[in-house]
Protein backbone atom coordinates (compact mmCIF):
# COMPACT_ATOMS: atom_id res chain seq x y z
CA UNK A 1 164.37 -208.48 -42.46
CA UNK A 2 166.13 -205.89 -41.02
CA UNK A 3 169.63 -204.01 -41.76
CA UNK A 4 172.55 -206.57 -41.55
CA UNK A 5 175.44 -205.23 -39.88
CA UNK A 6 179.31 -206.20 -39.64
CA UNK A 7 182.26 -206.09 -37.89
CA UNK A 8 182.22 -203.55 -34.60
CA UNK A 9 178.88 -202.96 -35.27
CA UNK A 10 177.99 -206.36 -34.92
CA UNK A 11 179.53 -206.72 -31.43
CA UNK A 12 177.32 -203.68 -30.38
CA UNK A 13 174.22 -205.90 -31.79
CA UNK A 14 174.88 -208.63 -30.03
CA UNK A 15 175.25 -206.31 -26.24
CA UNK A 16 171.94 -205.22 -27.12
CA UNK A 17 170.46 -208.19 -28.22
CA UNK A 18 171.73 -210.01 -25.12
CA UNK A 19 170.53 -207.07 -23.12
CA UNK A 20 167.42 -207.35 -24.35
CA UNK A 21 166.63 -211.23 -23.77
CA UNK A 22 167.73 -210.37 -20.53
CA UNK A 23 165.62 -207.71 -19.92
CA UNK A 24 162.78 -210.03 -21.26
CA UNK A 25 163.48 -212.87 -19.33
CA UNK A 26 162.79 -210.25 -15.84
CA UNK A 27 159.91 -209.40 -17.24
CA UNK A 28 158.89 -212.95 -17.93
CA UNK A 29 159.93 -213.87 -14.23
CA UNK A 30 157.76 -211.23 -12.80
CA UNK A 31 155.06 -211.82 -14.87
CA UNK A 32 154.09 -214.97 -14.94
CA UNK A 33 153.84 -215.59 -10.87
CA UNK A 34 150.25 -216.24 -10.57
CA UNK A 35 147.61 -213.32 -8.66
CA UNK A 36 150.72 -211.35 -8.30
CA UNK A 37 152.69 -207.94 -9.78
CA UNK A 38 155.61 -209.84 -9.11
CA UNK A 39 157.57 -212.30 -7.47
CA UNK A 40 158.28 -210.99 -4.47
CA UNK A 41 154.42 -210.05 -3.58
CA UNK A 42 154.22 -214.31 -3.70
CA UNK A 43 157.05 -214.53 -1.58
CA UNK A 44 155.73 -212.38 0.68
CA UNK A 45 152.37 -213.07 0.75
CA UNK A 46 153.21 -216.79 1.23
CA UNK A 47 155.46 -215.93 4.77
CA UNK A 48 152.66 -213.61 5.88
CA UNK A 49 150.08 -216.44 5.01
CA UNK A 50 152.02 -219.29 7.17
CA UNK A 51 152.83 -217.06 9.82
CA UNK A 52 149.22 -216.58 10.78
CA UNK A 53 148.66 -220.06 10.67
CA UNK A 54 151.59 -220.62 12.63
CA UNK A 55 150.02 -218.17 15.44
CA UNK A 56 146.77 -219.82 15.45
CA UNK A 57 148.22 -223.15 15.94
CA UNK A 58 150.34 -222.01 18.50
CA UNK A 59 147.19 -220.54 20.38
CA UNK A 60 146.00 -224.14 20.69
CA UNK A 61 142.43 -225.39 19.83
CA UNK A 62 139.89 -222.16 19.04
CA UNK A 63 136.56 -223.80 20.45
CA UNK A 64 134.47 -221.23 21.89
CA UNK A 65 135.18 -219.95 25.52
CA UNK A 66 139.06 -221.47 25.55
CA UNK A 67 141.87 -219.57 25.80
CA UNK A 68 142.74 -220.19 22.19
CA UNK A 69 139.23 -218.65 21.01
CA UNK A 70 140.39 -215.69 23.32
CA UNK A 71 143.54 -215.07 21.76
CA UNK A 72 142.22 -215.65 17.82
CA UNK A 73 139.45 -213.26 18.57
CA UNK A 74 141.99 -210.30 19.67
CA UNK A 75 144.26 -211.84 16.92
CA UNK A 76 141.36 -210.87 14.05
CA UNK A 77 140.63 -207.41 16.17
CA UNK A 78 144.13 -206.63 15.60
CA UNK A 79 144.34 -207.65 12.16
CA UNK A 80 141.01 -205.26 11.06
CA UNK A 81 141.80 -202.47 12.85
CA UNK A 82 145.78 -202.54 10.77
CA UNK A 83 144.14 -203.12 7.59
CA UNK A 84 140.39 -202.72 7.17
CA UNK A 85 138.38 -199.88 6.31
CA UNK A 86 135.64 -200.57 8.85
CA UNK A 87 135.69 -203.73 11.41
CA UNK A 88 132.12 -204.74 12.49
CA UNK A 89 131.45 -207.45 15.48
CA UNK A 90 128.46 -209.17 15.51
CA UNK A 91 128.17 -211.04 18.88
CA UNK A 92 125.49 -213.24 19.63
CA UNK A 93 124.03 -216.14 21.90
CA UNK A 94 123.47 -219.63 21.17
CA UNK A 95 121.30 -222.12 23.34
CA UNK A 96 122.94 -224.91 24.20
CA UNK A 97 121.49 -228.46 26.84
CA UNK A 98 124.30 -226.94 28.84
CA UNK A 99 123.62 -223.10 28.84
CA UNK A 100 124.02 -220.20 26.54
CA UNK A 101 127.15 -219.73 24.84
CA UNK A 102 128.49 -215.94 23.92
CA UNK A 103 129.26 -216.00 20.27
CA UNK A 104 130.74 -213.58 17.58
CA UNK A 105 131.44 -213.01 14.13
CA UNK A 106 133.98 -210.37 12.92
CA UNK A 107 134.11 -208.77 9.66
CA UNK A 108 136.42 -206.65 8.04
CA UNK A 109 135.03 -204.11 5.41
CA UNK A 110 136.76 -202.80 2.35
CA UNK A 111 134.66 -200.68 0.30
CA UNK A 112 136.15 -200.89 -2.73
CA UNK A 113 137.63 -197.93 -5.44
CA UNK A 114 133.87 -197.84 -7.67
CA UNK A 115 131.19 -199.67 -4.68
CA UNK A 116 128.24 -202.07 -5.68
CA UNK A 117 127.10 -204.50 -4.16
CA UNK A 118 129.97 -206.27 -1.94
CA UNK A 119 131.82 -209.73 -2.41
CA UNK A 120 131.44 -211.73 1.02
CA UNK A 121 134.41 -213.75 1.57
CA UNK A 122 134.05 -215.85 4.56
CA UNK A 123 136.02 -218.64 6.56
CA UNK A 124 135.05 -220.28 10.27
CA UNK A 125 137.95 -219.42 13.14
CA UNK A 126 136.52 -221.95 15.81
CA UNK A 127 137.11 -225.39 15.78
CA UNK A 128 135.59 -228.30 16.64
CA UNK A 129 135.42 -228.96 20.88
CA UNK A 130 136.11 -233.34 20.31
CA UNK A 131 137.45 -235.05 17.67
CA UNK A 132 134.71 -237.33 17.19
CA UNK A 133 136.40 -238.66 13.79
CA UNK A 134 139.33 -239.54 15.32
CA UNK A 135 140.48 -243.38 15.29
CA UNK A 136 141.38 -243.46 18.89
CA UNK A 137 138.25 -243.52 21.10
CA UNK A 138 140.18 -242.13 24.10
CA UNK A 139 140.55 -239.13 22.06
CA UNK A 140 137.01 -238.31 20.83
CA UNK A 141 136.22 -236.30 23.74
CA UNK A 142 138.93 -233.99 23.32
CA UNK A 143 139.09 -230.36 21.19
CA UNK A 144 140.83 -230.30 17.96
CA UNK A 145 143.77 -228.07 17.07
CA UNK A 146 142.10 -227.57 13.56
CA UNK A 147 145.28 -226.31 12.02
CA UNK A 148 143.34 -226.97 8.43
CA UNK A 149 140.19 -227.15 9.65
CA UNK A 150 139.35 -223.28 10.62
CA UNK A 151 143.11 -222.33 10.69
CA UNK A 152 143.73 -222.47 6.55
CA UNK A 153 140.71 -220.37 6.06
CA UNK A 154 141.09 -217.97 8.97
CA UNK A 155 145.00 -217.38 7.75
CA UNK A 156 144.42 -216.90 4.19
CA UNK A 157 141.28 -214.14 5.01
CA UNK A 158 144.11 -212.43 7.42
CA UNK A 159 146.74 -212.11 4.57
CA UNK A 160 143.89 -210.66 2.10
CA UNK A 161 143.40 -208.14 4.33
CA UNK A 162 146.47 -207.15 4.18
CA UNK A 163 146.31 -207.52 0.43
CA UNK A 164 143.17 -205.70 -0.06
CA UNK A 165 144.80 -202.43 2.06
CA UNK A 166 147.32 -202.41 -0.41
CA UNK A 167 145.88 -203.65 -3.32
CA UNK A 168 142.32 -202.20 -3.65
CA UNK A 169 139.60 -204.32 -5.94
CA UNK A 170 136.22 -202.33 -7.83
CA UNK A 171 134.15 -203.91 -5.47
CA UNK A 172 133.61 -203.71 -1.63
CA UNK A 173 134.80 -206.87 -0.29
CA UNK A 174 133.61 -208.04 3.28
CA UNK A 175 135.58 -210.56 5.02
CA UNK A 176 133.81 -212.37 7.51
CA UNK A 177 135.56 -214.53 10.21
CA UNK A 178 132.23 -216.86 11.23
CA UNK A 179 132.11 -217.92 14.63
CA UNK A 180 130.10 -221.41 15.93
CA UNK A 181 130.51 -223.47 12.52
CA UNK A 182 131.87 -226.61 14.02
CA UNK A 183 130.43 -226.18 17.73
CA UNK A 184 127.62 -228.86 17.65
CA UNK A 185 127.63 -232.84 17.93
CA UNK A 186 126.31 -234.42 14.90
CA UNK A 187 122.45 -234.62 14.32
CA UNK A 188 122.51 -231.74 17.39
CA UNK A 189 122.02 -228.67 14.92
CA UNK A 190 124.68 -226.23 16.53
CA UNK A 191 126.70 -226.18 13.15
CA UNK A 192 126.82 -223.10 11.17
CA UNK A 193 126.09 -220.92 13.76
CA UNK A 194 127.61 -217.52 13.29
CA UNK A 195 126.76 -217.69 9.37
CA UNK A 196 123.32 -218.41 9.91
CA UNK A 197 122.95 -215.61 12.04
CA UNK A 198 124.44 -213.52 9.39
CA UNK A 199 122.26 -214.88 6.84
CA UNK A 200 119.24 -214.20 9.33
CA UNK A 201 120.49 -210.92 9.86
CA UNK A 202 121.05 -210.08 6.13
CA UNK A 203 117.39 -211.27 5.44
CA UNK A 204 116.20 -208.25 7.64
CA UNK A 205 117.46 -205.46 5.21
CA UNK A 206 116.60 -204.52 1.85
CA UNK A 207 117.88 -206.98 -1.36
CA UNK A 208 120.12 -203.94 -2.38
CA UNK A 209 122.37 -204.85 0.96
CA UNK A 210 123.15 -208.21 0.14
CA UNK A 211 125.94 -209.77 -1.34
CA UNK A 212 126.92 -209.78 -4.84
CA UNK A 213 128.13 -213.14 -4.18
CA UNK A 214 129.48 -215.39 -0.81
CA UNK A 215 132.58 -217.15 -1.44
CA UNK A 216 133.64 -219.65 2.04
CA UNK A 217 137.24 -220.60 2.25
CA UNK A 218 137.56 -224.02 4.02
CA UNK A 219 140.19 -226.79 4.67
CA UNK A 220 142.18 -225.49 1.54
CA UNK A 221 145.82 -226.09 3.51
CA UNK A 222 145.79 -230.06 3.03
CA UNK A 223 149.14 -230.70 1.15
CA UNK A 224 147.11 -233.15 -1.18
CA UNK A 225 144.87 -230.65 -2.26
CA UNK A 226 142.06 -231.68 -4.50
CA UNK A 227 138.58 -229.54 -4.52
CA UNK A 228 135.87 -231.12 -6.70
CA UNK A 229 132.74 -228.63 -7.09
CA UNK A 230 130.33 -228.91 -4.64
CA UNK A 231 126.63 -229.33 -5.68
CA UNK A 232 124.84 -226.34 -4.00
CA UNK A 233 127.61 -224.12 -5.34
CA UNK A 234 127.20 -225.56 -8.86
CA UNK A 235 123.41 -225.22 -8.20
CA UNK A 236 123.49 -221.70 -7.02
CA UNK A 237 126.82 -219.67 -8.27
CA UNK A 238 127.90 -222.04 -11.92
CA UNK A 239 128.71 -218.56 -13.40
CA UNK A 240 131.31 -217.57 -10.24
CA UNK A 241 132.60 -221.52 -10.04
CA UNK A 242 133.18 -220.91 -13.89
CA UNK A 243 135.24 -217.65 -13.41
CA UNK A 244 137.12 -219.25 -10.18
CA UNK A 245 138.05 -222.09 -12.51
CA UNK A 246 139.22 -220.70 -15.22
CA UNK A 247 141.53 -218.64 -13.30
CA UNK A 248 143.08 -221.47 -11.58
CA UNK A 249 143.70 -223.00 -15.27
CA UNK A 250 145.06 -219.73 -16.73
CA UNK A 251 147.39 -220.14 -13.11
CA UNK A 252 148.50 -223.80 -13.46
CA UNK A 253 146.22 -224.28 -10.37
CA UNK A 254 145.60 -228.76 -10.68
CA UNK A 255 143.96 -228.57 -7.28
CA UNK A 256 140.82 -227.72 -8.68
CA UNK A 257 138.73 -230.32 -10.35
CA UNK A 258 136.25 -229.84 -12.80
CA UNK A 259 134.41 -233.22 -10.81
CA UNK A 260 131.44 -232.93 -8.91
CA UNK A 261 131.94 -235.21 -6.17
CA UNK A 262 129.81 -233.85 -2.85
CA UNK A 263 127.05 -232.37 -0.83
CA UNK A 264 128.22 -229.84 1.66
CA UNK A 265 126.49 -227.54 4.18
CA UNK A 266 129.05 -225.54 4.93
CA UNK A 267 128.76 -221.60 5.88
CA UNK A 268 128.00 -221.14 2.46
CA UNK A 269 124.83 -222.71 2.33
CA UNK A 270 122.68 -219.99 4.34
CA UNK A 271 123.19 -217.70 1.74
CA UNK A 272 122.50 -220.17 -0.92
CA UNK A 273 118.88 -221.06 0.78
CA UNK A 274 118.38 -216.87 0.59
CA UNK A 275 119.13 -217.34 -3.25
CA UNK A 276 122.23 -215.25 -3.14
CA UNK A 277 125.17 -217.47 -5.68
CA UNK A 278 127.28 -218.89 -2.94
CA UNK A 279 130.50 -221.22 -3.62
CA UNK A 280 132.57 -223.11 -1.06
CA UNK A 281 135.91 -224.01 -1.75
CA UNK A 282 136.75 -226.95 0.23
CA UNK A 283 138.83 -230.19 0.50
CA UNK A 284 136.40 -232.45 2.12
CA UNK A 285 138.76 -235.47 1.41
CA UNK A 286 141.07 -234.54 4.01
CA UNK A 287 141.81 -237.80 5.75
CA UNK A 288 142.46 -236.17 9.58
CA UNK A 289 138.89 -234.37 9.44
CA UNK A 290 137.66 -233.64 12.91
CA UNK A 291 140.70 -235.84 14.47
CA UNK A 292 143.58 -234.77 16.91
CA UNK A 293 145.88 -235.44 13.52
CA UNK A 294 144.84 -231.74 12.13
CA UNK A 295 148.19 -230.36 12.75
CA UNK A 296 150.37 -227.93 11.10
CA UNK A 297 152.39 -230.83 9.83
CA UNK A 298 150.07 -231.63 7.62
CA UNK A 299 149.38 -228.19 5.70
CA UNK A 300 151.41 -226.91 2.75
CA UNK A 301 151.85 -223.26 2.21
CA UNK A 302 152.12 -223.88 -1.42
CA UNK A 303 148.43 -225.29 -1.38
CA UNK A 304 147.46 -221.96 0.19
CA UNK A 305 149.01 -219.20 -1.50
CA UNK A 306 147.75 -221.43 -5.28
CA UNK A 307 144.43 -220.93 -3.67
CA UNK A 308 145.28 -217.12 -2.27
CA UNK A 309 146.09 -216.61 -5.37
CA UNK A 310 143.31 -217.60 -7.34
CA UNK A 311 140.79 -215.79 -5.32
CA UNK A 312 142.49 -212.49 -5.32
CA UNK A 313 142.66 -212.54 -9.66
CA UNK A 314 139.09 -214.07 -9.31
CA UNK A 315 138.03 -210.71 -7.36
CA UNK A 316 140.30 -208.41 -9.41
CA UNK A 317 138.59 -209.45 -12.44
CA UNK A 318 135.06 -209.42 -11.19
């Protein structure tokens, strides 16, 4: 126990003490906000985060060779040349019963403050040309707005690279905007098209080139967020799922669920068939999947930023 102390003394005790819990109760304010320095990166991070998604919406759908596509494609150019270190396009052609279709990924390179192998974080921009879930059949023939669906993903890889130009991570981190993912009718196989060109691409160069490991960011804006693990990310990446996890739990993060619940080939699973650990983060209980009803309405920029979040520690701390 320390030195008692009385009368005038005592009043200058109690100004420091009560200028010390303040001080500590800052501290604790700015501390605690999860992936952050502080609470004003969240704040701002979260308005930078929406605002993209509020552009993309406002572009209409993004189905390749609309007007939309056009805009989010310039949109992304923008964004990499702003932030990124290096900005690669990788255009490419898909054969189609109706033609060929121009395609093209875009990926922003960081290299990172100590190099290695890079981090691949990846989301589709393009979204699907007919909503062939959607309950009216007079609607199945027309092109989603995908404001979860291709916008969540796209938005959140636009505010980390504005992150990652302030906030530099050990390793190189590529963020790849994947063209062609939901182009195809079912059973057609024109899904997945701009990462498995990647992939096929990737397989051309030496092992030393690839990813450390592919993260894809996808349908994460739903404001009922729940993302079980997916099997071929459990299969291939249990160590990165593990690390991802336990951040979101050292976060408060409930969205994630330590469930298995489905099967997914999603842009992540190229990689995963070249052995590279791949993980997709995904929602794939989103109830207006592939419908007309995937509108901004229905994302929540506090499932977002809980997700932003958690990838930037994850990425810090590999």
């Amino acid at each position: 126990m320390g030195k008692l102390f009385y009368g005038s003394s005592m009043a200058k005790l109690r100004q420091v003490r009560n200028f010390t819990i303040v001080g500590c109760m800052v501290f604790v304010l700015f501390w605690i906000q999860p992936g952050f320095g502080n609470i004003l990166d969240s704040k701002k991070y979260s308005r930078i985060i929406w605002n993209y998604l509020e552009t993309l919406c406002a572009f209409g759908p993004r189905n390749p060779g609309s007007e939309g596509y056009r805009e989010t494609l310039n949109l992304i150019r923008k964004v990499g040349e702003k932030y990124a270190d290096q900005v690669v396009e990788q255009p490419f052609l898909v054969r189609t019963p109706e033609g060929t279709q121009a395609m093209t990924n875009l990926e922003f390179r960081f290299h990172g403050t100590q190099g290695g192998a890079p981090i691949l974080i990846g989301a589709h921009f393009d979204t699907r040309p007919f909503a062939d879930e959607d309950p009216d059949p007079a609607n199945r023939s027309e092109p989603i707005l995908g404001a979860n669906d291709g916008g969540s993903g796209t938005a959140i890889l636009l505010g980390l690279a504005q992150y990652l130009n302030q906030h530099p991570v050990t390793r190189p981190v590529h963020l790849v905007f994947f063209d062609g993912e939901d182009f195809g009718a079912k059973g057609s196989g024109l899904n997945l098209l701009g990462s498995t060109y990647y992939a096929q691409e990737l397989a051309k160069k030496e092992r030393a080139k690839w990813p450390y490991w592919v993260l894809v960011i996808d349908m994460v804006g739903d404001k009922d967020l729940q993302i079980f693990k997916e099997t071929h990310s459990l299969k291939g990446s249990s160590s990165f799922l593990d690390k991802i996890y336990a951040v979101a739990r050292d976060q408060g993060v409930k969205s994630l669920k330590e469930e298995t619940k489905y099967t997914i080939f999603d842009d992540h699973y190229p990689f995963h068939q070249m052995g590279i650990p791949s993980t997709v983060l995904i929602d794939f209980d989103y109830p207006y999947w592939h419908t007309l009803q995937d509108t901004l309405d229905k994302c929540s920029i506090e499932s977002m930023i809980s997700i932003f979040s958690v990838v930037v520690k994850t990425i810090e701390d590999i």
